[in-house]
PDB file of N, CA and C in Angstrom:
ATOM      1  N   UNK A   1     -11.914  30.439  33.063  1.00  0.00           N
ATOM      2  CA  UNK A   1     -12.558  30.740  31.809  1.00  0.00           C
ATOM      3  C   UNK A   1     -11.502  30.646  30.698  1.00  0.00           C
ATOM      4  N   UNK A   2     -11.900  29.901  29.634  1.00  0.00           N
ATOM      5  CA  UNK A   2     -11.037  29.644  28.469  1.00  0.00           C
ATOM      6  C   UNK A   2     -11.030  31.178  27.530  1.00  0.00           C
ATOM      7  N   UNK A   3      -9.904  31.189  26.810  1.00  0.00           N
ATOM      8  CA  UNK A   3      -9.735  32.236  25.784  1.00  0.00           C
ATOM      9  C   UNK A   3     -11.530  31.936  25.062  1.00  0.00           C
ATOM     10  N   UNK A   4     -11.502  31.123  24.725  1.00  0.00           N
ATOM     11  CA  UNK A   4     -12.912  30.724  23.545  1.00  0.00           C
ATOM     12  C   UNK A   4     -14.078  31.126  24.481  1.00  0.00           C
ATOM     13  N   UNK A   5     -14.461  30.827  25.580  1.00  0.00           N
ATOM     14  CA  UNK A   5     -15.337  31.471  26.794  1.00  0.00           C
ATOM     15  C   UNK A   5     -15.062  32.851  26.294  1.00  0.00           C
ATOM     16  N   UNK A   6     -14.019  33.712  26.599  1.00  0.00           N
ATOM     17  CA  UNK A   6     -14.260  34.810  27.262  1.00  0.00           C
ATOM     18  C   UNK A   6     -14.675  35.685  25.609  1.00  0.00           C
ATOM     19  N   UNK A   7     -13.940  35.044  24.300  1.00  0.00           N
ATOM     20  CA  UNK A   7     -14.353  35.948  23.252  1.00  0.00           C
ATOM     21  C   UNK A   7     -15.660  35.648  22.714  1.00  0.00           C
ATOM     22  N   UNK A   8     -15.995  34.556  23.329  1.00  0.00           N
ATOM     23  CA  UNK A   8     -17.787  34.662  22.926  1.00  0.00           C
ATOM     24  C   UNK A   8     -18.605  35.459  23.873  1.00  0.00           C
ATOM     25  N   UNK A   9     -18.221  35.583  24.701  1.00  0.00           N
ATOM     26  CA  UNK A   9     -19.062  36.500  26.217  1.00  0.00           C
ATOM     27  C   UNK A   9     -18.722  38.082  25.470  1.00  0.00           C
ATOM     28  N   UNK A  10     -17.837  37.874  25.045  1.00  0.00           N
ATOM     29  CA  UNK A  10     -17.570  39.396  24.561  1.00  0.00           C
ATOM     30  C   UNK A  10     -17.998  39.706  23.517  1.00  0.00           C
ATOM     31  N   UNK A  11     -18.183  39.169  22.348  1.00  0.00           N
ATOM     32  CA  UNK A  11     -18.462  39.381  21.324  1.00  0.00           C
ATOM     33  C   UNK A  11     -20.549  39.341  21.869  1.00  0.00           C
ATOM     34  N   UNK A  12     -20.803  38.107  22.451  1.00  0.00           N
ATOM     35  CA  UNK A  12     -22.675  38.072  22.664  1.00  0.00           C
ATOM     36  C   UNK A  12     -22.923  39.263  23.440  1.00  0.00           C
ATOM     37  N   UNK A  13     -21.930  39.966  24.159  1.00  0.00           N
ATOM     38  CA  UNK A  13     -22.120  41.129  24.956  1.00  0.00           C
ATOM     39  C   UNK A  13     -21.995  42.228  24.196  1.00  0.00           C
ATOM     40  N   UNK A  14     -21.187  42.095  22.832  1.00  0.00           N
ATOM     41  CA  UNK A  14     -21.074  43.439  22.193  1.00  0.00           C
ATOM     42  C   UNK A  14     -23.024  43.796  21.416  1.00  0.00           C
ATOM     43  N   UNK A  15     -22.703  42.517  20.818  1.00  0.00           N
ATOM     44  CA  UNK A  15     -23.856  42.705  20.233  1.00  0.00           C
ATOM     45  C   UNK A  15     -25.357  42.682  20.898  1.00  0.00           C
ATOM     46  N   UNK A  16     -25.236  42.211  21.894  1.00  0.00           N
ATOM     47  CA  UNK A  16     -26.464  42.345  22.611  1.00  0.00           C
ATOM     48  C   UNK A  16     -26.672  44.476  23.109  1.00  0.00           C
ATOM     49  N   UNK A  17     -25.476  45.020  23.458  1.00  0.00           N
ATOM     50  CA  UNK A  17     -25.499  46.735  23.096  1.00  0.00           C
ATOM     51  C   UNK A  17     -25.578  47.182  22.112  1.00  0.00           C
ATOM     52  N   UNK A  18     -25.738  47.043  21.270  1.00  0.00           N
ATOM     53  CA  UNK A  18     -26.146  47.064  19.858  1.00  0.00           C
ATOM     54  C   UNK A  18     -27.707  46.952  19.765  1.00  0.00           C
ATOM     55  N   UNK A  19     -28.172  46.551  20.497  1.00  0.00           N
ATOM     56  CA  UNK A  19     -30.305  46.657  20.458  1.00  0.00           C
ATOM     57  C   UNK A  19     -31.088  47.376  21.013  1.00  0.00           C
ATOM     58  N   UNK A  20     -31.668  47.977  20.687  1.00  0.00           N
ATOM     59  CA  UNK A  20     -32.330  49.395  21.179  1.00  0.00           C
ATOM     60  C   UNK A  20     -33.175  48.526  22.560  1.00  0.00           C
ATOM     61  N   UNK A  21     -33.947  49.570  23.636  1.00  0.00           N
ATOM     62  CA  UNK A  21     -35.077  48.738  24.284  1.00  0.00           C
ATOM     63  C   UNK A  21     -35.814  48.261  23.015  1.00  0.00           C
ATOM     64  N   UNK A  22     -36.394  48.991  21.746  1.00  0.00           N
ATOM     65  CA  UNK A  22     -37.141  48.280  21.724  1.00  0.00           C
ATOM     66  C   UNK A  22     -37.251  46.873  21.174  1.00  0.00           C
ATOM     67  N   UNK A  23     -35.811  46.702  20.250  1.00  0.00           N
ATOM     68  CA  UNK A  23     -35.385  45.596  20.051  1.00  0.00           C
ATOM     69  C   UNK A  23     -35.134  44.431  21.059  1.00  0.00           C
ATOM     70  N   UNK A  24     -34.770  44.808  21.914  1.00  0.00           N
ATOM     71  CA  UNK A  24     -34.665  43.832  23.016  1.00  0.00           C
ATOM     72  C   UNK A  24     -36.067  43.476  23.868  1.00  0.00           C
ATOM     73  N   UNK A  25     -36.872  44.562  24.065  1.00  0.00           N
ATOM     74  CA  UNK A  25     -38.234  43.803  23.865  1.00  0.00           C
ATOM     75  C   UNK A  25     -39.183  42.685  22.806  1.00  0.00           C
ATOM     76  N   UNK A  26     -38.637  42.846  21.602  1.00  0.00           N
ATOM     77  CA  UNK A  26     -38.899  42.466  20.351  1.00  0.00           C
ATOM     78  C   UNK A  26     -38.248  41.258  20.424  1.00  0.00           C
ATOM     79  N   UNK A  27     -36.859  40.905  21.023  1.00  0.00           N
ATOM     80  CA  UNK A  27     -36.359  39.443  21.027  1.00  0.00           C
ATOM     81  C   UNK A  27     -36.862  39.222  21.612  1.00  0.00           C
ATOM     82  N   UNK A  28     -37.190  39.139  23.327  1.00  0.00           N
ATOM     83  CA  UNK A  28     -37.802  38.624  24.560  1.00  0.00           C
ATOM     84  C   UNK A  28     -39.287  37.953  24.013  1.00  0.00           C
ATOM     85  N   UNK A  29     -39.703  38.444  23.221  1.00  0.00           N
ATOM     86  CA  UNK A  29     -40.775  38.503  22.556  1.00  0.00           C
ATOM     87  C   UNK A  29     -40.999  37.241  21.634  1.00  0.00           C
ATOM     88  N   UNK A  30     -39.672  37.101  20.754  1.00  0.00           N
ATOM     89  CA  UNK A  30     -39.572  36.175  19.934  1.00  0.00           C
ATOM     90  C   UNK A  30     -39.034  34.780  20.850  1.00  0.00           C
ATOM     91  N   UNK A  31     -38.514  35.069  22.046  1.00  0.00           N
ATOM     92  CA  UNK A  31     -38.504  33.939  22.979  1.00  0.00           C
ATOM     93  C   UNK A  31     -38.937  32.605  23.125  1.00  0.00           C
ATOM     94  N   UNK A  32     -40.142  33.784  23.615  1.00  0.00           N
ATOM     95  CA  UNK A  32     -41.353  32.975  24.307  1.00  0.00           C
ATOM     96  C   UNK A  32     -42.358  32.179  22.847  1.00  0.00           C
ATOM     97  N   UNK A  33     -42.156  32.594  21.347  1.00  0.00           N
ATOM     98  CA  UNK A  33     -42.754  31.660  20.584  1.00  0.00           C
ATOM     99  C   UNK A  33     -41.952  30.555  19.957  1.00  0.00           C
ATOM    100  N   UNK A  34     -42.783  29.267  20.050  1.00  0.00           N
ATOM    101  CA  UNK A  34     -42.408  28.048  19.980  1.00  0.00           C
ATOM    102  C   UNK A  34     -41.343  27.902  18.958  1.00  0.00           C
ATOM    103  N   UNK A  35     -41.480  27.977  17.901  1.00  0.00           N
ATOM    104  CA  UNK A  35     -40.193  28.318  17.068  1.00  0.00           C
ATOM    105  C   UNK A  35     -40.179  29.302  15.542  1.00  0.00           C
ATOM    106  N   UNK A  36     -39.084  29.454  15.066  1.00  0.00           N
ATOM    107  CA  UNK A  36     -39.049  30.202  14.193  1.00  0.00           C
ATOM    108  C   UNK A  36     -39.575  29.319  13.084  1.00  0.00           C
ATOM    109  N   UNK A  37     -40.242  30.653  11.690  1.00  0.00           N
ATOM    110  CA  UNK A  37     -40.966  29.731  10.433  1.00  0.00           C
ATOM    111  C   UNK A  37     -39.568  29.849   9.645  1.00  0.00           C
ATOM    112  N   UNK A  38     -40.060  28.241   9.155  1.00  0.00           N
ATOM    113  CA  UNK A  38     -39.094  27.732   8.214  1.00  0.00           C
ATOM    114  C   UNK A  38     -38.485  29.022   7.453  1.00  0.00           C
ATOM    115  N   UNK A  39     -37.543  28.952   7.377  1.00  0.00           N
ATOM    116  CA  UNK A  39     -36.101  29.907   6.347  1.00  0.00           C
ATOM    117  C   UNK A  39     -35.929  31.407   6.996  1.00  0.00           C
ATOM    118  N   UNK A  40     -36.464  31.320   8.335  1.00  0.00           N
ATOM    119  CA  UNK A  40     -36.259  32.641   9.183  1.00  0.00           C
ATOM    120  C   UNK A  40     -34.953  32.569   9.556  1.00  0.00           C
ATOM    121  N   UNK A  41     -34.340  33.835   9.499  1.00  0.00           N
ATOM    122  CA  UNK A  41     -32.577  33.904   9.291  1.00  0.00           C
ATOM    123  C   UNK A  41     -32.622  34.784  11.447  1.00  0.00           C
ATOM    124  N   UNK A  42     -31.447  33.794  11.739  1.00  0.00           N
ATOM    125  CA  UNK A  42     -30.972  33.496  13.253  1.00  0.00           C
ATOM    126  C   UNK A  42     -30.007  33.606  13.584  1.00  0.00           C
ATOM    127  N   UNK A  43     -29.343  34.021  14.296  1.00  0.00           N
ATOM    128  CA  UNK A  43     -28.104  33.817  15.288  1.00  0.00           C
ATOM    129  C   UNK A  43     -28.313  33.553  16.609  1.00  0.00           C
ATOM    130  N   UNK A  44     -27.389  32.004  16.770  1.00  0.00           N
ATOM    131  CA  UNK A  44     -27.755  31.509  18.039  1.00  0.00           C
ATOM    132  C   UNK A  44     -26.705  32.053  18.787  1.00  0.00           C
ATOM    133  N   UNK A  45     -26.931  32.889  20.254  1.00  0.00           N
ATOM    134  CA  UNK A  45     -26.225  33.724  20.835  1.00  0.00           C
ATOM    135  C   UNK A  45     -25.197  32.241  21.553  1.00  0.00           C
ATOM    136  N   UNK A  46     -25.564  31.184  21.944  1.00  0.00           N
ATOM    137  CA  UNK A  46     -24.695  30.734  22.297  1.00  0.00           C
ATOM    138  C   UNK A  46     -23.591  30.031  21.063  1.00  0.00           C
ATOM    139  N   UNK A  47     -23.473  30.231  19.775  1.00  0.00           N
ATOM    140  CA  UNK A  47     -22.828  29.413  19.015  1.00  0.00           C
ATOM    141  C   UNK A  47     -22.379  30.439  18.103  1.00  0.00           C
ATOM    142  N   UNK A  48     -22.075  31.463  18.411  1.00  0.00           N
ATOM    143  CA  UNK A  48     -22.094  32.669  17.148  1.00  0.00           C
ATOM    144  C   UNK A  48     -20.947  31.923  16.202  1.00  0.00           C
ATOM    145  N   UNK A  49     -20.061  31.206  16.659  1.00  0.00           N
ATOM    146  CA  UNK A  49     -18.571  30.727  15.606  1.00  0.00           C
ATOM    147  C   UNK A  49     -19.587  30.209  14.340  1.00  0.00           C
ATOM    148  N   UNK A  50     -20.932  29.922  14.404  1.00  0.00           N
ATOM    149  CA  UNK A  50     -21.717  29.191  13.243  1.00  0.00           C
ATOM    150  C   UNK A  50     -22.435  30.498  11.972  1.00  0.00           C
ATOM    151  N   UNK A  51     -22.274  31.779  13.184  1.00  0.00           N
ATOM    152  CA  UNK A  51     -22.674  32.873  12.413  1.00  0.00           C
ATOM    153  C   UNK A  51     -24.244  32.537  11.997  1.00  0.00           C
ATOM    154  N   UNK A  52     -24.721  33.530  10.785  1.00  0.00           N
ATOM    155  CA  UNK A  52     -25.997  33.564  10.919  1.00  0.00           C
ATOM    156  C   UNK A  52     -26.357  31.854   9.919  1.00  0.00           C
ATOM    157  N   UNK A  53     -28.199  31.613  10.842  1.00  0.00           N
ATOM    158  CA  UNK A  53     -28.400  30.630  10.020  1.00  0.00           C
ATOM    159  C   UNK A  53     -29.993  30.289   9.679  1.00  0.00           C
ATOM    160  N   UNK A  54     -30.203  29.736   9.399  1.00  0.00           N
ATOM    161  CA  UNK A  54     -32.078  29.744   8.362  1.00  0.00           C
ATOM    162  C   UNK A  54     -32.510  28.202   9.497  1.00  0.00           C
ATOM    163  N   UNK A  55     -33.750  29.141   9.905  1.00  0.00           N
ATOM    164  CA  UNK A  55     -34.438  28.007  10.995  1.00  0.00           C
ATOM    165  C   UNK A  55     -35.051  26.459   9.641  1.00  0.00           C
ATOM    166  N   UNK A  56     -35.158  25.551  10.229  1.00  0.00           N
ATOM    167  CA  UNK A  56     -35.791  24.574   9.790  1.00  0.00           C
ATOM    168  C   UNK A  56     -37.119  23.985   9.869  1.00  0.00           C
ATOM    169  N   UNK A  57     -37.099  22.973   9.406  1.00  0.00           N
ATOM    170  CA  UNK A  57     -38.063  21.818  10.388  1.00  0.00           C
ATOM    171  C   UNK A  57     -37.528  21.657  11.922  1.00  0.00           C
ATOM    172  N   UNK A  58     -36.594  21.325  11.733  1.00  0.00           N
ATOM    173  CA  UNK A  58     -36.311  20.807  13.100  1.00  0.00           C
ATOM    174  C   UNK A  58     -36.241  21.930  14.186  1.00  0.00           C
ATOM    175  N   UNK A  59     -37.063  22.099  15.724  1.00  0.00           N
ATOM    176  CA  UNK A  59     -36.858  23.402  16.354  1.00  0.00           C
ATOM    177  C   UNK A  59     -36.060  23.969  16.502  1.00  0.00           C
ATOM    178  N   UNK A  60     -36.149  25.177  16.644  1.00  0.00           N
ATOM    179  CA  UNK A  60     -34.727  26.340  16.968  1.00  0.00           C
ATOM    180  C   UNK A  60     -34.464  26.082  18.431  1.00  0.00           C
ATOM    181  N   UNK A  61     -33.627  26.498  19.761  1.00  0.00           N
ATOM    182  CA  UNK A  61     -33.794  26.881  20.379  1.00  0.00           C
ATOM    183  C   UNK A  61     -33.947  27.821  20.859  1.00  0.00           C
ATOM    184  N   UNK A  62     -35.264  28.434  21.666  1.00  0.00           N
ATOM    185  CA  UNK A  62     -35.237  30.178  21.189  1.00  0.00           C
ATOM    186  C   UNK A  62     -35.270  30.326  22.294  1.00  0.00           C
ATOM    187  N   UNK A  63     -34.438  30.310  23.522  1.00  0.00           N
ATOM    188  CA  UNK A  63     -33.844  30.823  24.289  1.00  0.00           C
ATOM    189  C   UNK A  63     -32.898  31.465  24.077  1.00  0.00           C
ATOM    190  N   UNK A  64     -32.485  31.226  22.918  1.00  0.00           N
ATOM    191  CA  UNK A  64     -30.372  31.616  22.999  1.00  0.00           C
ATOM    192  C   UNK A  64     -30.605  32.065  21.531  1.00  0.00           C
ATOM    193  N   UNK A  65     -31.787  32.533  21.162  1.00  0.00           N
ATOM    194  CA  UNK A  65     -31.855  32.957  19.246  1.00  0.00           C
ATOM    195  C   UNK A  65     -31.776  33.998  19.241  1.00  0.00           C
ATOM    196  N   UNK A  66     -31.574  34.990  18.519  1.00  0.00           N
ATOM    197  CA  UNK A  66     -31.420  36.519  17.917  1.00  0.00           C
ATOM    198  C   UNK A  66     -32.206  36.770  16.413  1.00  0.00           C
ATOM    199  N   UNK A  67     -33.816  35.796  16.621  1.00  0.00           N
ATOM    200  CA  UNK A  67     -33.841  36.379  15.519  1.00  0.00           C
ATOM    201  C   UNK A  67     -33.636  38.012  14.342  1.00  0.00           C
ATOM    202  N   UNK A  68     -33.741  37.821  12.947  1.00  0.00           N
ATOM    203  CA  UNK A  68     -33.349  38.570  12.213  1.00  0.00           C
ATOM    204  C   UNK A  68     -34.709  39.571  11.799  1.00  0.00           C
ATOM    205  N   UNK A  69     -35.780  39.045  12.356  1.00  0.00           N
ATOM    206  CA  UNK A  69     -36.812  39.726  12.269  1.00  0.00           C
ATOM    207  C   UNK A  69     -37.368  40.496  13.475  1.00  0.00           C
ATOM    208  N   UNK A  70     -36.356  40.347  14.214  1.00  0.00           N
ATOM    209  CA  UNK A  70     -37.029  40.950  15.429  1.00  0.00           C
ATOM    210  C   UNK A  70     -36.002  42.200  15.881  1.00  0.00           C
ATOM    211  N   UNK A  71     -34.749  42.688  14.991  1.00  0.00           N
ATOM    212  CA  UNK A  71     -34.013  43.860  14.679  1.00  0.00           C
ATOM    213  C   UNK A  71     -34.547  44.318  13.765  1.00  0.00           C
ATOM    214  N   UNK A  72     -33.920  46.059  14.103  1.00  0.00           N
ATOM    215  CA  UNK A  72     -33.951  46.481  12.885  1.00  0.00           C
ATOM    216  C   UNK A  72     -32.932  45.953  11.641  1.00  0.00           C
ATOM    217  N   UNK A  73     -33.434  46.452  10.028  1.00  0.00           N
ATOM    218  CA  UNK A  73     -32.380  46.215   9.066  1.00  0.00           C
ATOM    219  C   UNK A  73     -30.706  46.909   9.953  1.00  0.00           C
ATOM    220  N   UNK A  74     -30.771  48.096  10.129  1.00  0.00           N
ATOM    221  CA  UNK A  74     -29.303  48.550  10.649  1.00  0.00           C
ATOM    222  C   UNK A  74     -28.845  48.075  11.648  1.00  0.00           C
ATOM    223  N   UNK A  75     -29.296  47.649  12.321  1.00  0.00           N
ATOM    224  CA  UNK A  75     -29.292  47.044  13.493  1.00  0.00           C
ATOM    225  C   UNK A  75     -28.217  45.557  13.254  1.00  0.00           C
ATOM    226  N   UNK A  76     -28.798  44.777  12.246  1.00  0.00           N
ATOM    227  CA  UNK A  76     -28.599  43.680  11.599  1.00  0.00           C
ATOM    228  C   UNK A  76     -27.303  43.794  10.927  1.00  0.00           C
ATOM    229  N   UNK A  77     -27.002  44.389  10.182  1.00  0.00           N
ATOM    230  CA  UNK A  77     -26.252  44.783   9.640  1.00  0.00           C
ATOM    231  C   UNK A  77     -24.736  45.334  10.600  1.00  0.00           C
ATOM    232  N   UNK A  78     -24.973  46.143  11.699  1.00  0.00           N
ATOM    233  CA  UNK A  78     -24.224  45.958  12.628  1.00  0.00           C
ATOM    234  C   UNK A  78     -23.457  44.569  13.556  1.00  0.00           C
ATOM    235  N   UNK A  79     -24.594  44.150  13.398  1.00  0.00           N
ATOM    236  CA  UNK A  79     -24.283  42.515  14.310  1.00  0.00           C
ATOM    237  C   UNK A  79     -23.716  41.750  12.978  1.00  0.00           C
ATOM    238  N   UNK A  80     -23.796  41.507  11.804  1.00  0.00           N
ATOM    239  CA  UNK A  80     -23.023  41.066  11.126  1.00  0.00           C
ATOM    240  C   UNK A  80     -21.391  41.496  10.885  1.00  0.00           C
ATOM    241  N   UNK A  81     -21.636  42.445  10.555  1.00  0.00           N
ATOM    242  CA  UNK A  81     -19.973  43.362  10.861  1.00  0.00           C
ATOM    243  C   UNK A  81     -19.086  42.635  12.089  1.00  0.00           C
ATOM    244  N   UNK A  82     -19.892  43.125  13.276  1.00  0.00           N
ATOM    245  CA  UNK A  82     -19.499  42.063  14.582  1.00  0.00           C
ATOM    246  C   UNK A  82     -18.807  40.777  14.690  1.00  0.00           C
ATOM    247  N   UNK A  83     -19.983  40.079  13.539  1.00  0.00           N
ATOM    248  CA  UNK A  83     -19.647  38.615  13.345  1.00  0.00           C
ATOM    249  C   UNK A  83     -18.511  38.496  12.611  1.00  0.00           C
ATOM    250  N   UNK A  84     -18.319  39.211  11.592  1.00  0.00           N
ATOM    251  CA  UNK A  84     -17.023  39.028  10.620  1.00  0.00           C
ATOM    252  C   UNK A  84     -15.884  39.763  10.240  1.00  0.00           C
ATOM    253  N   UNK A  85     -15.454  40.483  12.071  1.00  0.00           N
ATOM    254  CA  UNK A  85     -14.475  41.384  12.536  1.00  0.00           C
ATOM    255  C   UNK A  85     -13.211  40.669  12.785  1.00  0.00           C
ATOM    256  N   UNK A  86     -12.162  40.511  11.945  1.00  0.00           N
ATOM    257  CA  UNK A  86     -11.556  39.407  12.686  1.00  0.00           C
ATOM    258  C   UNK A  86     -10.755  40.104  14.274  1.00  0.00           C
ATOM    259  N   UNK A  87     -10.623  40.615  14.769  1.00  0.00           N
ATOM    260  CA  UNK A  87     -10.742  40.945  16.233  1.00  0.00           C
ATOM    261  C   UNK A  87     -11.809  40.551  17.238  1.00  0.00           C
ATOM    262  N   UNK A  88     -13.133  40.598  16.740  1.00  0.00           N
ATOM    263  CA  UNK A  88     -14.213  39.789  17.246  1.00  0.00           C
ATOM    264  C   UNK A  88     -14.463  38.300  17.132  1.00  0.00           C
ATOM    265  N   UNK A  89     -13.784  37.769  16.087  1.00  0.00           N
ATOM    266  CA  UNK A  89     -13.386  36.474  15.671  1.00  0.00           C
ATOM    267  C   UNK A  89     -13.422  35.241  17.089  1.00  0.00           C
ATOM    268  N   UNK A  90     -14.305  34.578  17.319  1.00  0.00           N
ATOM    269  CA  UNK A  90     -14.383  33.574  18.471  1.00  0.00           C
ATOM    270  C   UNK A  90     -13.226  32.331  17.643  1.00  0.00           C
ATOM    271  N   UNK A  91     -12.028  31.657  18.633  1.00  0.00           N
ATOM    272  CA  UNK A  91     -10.981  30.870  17.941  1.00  0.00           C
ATOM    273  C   UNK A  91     -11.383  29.442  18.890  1.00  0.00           C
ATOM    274  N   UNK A  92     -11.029  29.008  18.165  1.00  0.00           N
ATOM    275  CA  UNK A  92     -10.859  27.301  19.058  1.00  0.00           C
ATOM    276  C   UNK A  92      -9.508  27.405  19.472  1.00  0.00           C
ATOM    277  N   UNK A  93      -8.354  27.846  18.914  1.00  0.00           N
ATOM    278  CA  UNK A  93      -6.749  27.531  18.847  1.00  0.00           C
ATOM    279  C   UNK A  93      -6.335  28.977  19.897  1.00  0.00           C
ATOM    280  N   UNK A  94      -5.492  28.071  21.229  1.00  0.00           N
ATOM    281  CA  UNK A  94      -5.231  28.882  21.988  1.00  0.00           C
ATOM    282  C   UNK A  94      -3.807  29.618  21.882  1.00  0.00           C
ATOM    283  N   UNK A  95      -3.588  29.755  20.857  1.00  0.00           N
ATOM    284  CA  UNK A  95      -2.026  29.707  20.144  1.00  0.00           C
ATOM    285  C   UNK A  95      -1.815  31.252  20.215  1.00  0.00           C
ATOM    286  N   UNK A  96      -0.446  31.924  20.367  1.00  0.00           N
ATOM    287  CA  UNK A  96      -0.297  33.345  20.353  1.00  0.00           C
ATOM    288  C   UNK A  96      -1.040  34.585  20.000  1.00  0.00           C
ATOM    289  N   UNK A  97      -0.845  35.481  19.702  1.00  0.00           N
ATOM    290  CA  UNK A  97      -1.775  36.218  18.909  1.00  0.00           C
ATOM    291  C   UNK A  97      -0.802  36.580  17.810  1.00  0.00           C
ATOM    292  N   UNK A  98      -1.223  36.953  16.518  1.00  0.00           N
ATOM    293  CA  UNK A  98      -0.130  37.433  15.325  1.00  0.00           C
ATOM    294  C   UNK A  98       0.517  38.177  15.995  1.00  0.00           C
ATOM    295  N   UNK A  99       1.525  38.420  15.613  1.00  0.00           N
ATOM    296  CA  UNK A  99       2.047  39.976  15.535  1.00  0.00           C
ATOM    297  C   UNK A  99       1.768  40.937  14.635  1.00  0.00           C
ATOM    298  N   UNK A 100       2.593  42.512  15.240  1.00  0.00           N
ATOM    299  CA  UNK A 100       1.607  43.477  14.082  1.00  0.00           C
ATOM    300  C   UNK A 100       2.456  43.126  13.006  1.00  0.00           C
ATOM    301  N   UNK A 101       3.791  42.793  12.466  1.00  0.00           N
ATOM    302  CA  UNK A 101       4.154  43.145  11.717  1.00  0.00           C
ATOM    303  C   UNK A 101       5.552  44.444  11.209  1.00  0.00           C
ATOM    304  N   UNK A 102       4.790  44.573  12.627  1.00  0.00           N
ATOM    305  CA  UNK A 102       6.177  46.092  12.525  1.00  0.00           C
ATOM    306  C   UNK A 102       7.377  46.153  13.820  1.00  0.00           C
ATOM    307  N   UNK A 103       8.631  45.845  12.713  1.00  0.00           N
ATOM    308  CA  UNK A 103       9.876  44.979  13.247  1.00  0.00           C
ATOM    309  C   UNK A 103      10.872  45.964  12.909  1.00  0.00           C
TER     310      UNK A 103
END
């Protein structure tokens, strides 16, 4: 498993604890319909580095979607935080990690 594997498994795993049952009934839910209406706001669990994005014409795949209507507002708002943690940060570059700084 690559560094980029394991911080997306971690990060789709953080946020997937982050959904109540009944939210997670509520995605399962949004699954199974054919696709999201035009300008419905998404996160595709397999691509989170794209962060959130507005369905189209063209289909979603809603196997791997999180729609934004199928959380709560706080809920949402949590999983964004998530997204733009740079510790949660999914990298392409397998390069060191910073240092802290304190020398």
């Amino acid at each position: 498993m690559t560094n980029h594997q394991r911080d997306a498994y971690v990060l789709r795993d953080g946020i997937m604890n982050l959904l109540s049952d009944q939210e997670v009934a509520s995605v399962s839910t949004a699954e199974t319909a054919e696709k999201l209406a035009d300008g419905d706001e998404y996160i595709d669990l397999e691509q989170l580095d794209q962060g959130v994005r507005r369905a189209q014409a063209t289909p979603t795949p809603m196997g791997r979607v999180l729609p934004r209507k199928a959380v709560h507002q706080d809920t949402w708002s949590k999983i964004l935080m998530k997204l733009t943690r740079p510790d949660f940060r999914i990298t392409q570059s397998s390069g060191p990690a910073p240092s802290s700084g304190n020398t």
